[in-house]
C-alpha atoms as a PDB file:
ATOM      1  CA  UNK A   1      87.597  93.098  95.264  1.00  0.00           C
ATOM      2  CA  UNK A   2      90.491  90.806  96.437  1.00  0.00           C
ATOM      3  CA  UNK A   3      94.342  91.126  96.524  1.00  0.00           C
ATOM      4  CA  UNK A   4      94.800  90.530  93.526  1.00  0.00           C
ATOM      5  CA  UNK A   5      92.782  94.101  92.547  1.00  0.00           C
ATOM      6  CA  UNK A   6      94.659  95.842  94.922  1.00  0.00           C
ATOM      7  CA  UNK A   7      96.260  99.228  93.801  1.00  0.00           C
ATOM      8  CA  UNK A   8      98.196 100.704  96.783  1.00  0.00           C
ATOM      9  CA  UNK A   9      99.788  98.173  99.107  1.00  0.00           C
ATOM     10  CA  UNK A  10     101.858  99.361 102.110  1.00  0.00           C
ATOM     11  CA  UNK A  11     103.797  96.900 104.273  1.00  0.00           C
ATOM     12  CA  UNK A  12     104.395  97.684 107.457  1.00  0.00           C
ATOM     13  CA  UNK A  13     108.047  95.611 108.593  1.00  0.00           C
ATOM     14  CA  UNK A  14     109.370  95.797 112.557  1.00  0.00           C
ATOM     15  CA  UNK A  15     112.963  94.941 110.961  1.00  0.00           C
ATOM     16  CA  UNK A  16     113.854  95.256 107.594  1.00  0.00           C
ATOM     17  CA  UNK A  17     113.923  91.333 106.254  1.00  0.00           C
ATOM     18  CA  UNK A  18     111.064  90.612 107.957  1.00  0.00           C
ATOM     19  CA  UNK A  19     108.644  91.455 105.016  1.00  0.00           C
ATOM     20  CA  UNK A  20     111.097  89.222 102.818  1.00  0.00           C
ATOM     21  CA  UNK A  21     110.756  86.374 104.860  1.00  0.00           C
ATOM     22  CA  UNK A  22     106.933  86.689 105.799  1.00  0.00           C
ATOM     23  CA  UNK A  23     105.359  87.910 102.456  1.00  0.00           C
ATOM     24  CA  UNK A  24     108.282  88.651 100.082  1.00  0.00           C
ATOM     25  CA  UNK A  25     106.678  86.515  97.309  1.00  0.00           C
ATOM     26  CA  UNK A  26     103.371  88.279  97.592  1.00  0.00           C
ATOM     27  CA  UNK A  27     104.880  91.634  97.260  1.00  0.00           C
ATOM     28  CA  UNK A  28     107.110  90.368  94.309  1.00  0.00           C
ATOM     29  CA  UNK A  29     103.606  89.425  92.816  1.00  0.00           C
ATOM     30  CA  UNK A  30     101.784  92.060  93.506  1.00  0.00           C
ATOM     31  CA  UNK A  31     104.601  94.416  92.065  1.00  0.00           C
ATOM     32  CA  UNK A  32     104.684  92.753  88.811  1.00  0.00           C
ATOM     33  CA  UNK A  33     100.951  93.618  88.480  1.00  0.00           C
ATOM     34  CA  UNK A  34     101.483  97.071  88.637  1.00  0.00           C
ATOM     35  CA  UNK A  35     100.704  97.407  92.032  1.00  0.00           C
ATOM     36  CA  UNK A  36     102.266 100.668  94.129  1.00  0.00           C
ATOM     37  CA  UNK A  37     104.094  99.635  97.099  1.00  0.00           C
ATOM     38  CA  UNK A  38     104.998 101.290  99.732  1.00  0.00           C
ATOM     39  CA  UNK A  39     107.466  99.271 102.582  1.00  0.00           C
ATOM     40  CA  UNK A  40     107.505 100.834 106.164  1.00  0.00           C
ATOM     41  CA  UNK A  41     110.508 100.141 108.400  1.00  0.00           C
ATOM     42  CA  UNK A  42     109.893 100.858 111.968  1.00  0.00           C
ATOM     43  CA  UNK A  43     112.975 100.108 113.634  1.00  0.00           C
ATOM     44  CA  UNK A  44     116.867 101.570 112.894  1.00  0.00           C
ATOM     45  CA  UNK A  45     120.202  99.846 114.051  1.00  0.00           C
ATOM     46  CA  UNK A  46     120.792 101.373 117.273  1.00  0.00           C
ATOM     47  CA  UNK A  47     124.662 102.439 116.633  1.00  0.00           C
ATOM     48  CA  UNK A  48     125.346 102.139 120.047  1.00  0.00           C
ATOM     49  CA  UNK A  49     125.335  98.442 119.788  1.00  0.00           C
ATOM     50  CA  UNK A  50     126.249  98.065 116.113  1.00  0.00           C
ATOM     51  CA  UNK A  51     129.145  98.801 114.551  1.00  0.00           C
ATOM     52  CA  UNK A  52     129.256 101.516 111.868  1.00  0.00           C
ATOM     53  CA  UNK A  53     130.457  99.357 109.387  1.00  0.00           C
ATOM     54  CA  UNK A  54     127.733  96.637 110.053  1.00  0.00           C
ATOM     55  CA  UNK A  55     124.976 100.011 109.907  1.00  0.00           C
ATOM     56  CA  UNK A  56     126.384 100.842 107.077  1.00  0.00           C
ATOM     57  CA  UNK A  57     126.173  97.292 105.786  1.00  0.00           C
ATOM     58  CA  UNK A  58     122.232  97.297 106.817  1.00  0.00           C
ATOM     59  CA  UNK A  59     121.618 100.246 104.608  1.00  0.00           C
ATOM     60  CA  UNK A  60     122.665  99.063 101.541  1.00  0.00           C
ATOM     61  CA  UNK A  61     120.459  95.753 101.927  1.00  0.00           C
ATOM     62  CA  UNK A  62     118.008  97.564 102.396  1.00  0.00           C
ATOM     63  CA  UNK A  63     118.427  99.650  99.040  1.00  0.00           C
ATOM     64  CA  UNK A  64     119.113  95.971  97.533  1.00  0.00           C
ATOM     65  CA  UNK A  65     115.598  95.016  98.836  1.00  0.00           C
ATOM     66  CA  UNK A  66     113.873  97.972  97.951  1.00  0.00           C
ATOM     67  CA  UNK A  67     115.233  98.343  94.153  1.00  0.00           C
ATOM     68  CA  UNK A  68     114.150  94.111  94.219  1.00  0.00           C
ATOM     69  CA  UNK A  69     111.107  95.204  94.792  1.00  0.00           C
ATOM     70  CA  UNK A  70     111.143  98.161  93.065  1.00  0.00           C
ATOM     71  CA  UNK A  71     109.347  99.586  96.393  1.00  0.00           C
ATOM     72  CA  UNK A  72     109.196 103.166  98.367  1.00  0.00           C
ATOM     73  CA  UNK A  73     110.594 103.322 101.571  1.00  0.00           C
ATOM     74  CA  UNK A  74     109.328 104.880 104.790  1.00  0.00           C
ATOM     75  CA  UNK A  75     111.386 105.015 108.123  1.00  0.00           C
ATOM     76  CA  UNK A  76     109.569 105.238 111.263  1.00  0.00           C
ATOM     77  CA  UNK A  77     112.940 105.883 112.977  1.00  0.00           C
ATOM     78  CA  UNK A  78     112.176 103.657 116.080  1.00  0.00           C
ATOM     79  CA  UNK A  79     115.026 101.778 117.509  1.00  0.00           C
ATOM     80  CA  UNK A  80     115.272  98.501 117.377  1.00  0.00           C
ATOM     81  CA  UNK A  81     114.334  96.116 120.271  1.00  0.00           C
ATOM     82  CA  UNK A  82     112.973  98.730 122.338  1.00  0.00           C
ATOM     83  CA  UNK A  83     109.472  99.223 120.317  1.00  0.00           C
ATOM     84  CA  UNK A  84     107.690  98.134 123.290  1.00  0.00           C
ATOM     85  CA  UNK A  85     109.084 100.706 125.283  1.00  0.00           C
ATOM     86  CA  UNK A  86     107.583 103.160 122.775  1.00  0.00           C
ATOM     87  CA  UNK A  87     104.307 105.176 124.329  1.00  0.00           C
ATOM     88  CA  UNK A  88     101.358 103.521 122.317  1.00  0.00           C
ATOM     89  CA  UNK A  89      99.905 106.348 121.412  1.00  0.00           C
ATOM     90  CA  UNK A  90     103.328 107.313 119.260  1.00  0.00           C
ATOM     91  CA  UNK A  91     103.287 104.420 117.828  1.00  0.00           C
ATOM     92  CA  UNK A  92      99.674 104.223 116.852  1.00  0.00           C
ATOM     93  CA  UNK A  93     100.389 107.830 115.610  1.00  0.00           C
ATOM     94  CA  UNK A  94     103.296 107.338 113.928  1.00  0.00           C
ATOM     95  CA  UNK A  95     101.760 104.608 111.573  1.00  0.00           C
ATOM     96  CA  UNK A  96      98.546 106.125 111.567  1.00  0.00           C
ATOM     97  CA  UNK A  97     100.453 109.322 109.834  1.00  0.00           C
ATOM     98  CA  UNK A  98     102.031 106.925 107.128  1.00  0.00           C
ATOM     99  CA  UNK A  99      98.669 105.590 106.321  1.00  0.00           C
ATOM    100  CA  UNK A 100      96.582 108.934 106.244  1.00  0.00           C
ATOM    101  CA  UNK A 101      99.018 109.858 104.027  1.00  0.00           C
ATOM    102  CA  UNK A 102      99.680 107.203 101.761  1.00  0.00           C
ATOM    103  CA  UNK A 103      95.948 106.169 101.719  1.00  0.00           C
ATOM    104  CA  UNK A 104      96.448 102.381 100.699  1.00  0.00           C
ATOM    105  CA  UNK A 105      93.745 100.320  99.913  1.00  0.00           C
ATOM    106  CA  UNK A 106      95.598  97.245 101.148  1.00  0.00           C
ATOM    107  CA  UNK A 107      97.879  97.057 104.426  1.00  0.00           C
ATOM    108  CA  UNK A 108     100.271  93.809 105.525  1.00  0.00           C
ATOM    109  CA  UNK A 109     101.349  93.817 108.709  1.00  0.00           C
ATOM    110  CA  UNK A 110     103.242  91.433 111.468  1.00  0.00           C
ATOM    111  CA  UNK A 111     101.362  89.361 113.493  1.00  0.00           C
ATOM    112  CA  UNK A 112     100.459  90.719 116.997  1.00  0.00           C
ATOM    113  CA  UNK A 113     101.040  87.536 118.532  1.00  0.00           C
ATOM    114  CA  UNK A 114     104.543  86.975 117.192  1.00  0.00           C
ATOM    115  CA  UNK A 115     107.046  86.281 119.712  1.00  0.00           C
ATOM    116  CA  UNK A 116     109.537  89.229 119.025  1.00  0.00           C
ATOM    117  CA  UNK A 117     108.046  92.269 121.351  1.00  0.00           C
ATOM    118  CA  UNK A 118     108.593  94.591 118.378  1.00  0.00           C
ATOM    119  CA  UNK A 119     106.690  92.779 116.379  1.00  0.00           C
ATOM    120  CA  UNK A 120     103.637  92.691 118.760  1.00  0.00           C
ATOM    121  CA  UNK A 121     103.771  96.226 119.147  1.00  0.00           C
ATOM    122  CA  UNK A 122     103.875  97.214 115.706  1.00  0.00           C
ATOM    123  CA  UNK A 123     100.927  94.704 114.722  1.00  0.00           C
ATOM    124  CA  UNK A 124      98.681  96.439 117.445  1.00  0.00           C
ATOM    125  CA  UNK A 125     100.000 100.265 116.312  1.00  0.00           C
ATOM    126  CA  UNK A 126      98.707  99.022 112.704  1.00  0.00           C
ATOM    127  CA  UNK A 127      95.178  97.774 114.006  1.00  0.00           C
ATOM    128  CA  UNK A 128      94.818 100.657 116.089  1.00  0.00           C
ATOM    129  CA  UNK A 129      95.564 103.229 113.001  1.00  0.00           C
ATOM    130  CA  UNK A 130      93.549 101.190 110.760  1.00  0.00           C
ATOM    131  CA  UNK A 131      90.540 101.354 112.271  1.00  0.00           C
ATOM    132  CA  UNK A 132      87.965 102.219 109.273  1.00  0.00           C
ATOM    133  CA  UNK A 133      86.731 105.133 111.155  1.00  0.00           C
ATOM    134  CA  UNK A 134      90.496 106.790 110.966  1.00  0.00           C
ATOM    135  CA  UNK A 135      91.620 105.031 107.750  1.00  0.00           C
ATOM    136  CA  UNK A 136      88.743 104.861 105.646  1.00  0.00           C
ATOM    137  CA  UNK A 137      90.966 104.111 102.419  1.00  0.00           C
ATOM    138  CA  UNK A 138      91.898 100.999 103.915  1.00  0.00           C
ATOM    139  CA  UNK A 139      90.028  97.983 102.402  1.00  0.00           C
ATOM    140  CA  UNK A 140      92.011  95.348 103.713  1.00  0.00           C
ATOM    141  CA  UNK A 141      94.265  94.422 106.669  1.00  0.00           C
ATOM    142  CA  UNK A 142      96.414  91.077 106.326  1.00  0.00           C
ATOM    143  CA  UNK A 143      98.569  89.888 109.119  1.00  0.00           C
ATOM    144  CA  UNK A 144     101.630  87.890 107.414  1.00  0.00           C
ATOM    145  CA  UNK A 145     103.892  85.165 109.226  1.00  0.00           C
ATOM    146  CA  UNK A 146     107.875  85.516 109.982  1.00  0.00           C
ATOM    147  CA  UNK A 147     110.013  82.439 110.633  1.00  0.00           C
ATOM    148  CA  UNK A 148     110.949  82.103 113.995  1.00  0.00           C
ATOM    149  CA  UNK A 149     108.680  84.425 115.471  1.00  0.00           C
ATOM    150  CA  UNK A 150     104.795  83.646 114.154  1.00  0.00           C
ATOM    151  CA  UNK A 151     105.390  79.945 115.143  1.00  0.00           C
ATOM    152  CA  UNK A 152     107.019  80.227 118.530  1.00  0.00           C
ATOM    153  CA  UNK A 153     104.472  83.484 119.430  1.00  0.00           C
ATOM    154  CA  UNK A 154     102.517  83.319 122.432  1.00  0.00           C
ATOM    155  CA  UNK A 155     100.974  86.679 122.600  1.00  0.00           C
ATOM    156  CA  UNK A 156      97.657  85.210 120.647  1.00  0.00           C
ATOM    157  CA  UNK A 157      96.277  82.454 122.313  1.00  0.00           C
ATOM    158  CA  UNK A 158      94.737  81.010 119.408  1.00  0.00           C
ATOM    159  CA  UNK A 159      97.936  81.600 117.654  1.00  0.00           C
ATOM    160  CA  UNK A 160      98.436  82.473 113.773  1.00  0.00           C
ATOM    161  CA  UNK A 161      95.233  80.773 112.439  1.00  0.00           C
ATOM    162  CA  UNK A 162      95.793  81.413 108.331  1.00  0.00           C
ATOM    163  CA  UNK A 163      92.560  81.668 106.493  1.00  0.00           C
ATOM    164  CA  UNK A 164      94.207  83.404 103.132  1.00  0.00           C
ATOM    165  CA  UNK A 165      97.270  82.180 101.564  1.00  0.00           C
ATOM    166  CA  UNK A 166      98.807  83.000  97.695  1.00  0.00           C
ATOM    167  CA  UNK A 167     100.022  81.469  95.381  1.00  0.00           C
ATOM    168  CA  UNK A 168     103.574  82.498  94.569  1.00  0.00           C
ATOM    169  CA  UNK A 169     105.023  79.268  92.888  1.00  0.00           C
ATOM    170  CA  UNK A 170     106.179  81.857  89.735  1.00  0.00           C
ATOM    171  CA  UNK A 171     107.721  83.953  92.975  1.00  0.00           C
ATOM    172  CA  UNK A 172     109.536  81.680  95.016  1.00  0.00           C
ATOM    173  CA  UNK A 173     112.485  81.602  93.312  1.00  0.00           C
ATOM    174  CA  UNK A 174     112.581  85.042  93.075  1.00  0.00           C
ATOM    175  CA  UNK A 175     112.098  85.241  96.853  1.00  0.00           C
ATOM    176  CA  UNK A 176     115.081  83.018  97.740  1.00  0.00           C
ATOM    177  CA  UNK A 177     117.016  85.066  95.989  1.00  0.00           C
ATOM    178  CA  UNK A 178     116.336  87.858  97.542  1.00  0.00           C
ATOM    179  CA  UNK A 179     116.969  86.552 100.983  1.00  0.00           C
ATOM    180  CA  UNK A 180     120.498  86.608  99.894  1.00  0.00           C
ATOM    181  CA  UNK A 181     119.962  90.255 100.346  1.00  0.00           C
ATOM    182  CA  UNK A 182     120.154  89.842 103.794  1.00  0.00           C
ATOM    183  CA  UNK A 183     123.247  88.376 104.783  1.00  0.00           C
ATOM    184  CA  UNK A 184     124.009  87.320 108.185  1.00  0.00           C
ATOM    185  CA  UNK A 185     120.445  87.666 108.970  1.00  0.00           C
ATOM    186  CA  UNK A 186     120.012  84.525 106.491  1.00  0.00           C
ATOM    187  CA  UNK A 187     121.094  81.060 108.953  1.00  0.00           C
ATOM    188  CA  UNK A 188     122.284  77.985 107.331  1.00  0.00           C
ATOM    189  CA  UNK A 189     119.654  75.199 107.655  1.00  0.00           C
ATOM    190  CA  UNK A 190     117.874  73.677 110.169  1.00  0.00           C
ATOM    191  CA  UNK A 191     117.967  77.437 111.050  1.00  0.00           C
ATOM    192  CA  UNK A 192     114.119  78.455 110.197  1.00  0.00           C
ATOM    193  CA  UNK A 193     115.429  81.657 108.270  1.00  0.00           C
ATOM    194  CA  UNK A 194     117.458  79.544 106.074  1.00  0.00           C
ATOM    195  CA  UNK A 195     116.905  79.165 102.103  1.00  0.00           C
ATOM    196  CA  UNK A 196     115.882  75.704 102.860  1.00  0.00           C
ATOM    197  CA  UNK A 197     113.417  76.032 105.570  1.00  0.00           C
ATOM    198  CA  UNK A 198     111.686  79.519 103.904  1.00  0.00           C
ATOM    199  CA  UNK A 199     111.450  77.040 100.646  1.00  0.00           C
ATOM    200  CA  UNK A 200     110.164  74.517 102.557  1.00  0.00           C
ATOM    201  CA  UNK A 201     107.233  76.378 104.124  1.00  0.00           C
ATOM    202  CA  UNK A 202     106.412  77.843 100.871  1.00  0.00           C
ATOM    203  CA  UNK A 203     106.135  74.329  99.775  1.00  0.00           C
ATOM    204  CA  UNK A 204     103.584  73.170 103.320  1.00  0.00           C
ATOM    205  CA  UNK A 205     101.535  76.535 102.878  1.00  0.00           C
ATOM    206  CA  UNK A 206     101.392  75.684  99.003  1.00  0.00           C
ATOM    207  CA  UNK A 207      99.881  71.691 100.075  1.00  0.00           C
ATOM    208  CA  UNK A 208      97.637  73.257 102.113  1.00  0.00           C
ATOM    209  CA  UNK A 209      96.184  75.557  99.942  1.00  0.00           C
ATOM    210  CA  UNK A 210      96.372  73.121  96.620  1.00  0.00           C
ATOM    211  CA  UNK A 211      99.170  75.041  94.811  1.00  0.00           C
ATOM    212  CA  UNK A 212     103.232  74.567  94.746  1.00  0.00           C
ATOM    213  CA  UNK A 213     104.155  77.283  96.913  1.00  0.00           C
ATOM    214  CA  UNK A 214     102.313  80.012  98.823  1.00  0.00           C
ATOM    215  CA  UNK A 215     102.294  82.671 101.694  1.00  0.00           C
ATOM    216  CA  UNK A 216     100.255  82.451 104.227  1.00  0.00           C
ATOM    217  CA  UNK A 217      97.717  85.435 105.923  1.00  0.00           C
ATOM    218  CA  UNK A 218      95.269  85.986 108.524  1.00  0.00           C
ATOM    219  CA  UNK A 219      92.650  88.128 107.239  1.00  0.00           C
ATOM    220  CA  UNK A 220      92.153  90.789 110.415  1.00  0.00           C
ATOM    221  CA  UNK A 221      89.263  92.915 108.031  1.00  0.00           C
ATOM    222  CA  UNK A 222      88.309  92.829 104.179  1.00  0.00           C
ATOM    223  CA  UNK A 223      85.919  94.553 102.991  1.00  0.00           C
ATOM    224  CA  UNK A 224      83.758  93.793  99.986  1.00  0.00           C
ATOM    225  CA  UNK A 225      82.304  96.212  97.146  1.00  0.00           C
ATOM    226  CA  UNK A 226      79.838  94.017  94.908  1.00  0.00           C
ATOM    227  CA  UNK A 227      79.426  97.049  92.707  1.00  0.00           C
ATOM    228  CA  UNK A 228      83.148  97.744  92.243  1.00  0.00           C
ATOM    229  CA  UNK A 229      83.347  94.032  91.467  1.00  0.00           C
END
């Protein structure tokens, strides 16, 4: 049983884009094969710092990224840049909800030790709800990388260590495109959520893994079934 044999995939996102940019490829691949998917945003705009035209604006990426990838979409309803001022346990509860209900087998979720403090806060809510003895459905839990956060993080110590990566050399293109998607949030190279530098990390993940572009996980729990196999 690997990723590739998974049937229910949620993805858990702090900010809508940030499951483009860390694992957009994967979930373009994994879509293809049939796979359900389910995308989780935890944060909203908070209108009293955005515009309503720019809120408005936000929305209908996001219905341009879910129809890409022909998703479902969950709102957690948080606001955004404040997760870590959320109590833990409604976070934990909040996602642990989504996943009692949904009952994926597979779950992809930010790195805990990514700089951004929603982004921490979220990764622990999703290894605290996806412990086996509350999500027993859950075979798999996947931590995925996000430009400018992941690499600058300094929550973890040992930093983001990858140990899985996949192949999504049919994807990429694909993926690039749907940055586009995002607008403004999309910088103009050297900026490390530009077209250039996403395709160029594809590219290093790919070298590192023997294959022309990838995505790159840590593995936080897998578990086997050799008769399901």
């Amino acid at each position: 049983m690997s990723i590739q044999n998974a049937q229910t995939v949620t993805v858990f996102a702090p900010h809508p884009d940030d499951e483009t940019l860390g694992c957009g490829g994967t979930l373009l691949a994994l879509r293809a094969r049939g796979v359900e998917l389910t995308w989780v945003i935890a944060t909203d705009m908070d209108p009293a710092m955005y515009s309503p035209e720019r809120v408005e604006r936000r929305e209908r990426e996001i219905a341009a990224c879910a129809a890409a990838l022909d998703a479902t979409v969950v709102r957690l309803g948080f606001t955004s840049a404040r997760l870590d001022q959320v109590p833990t346990s409604s976070l934990v509860r909040a996602v642990a909800d989504v996943v009692g209900s949904l009952r994926p087998d597979t779950v992809l979720t930010p790195f805990r030790g990514d700089a951004h403090s929603d982004h921490a806060a979220l990764g622990d809510a999703v290894l605290a709800a996806t412990k086996p003895m509350r999500a027993p459905s859950v075979r798999r839990v996947w931590a995925y990388e996000v430009p400018s956060e992941t690499e600058i993080g300094w929550r973890e110590p040992s930093g983001f260590r990858p140990n899985a990566f996949v192949d999504i050399s049919e994807m990429l293109p694909r993926k690039l495109d749907l940055l586009d998607v995002w607008g403004e949030e999309i910088g103009e190279f050297p900026h490390p959520r530009s077209r250039e530098a996403v395709e160029a990390w594809a590219r290093v993940r790919g070298t590192t893994t023997g294959c022309r572009a990838a995505e790159a996980f840590m593995v936080v729990r897998e578990r086997v079934n050799f008769e399901e196999s």
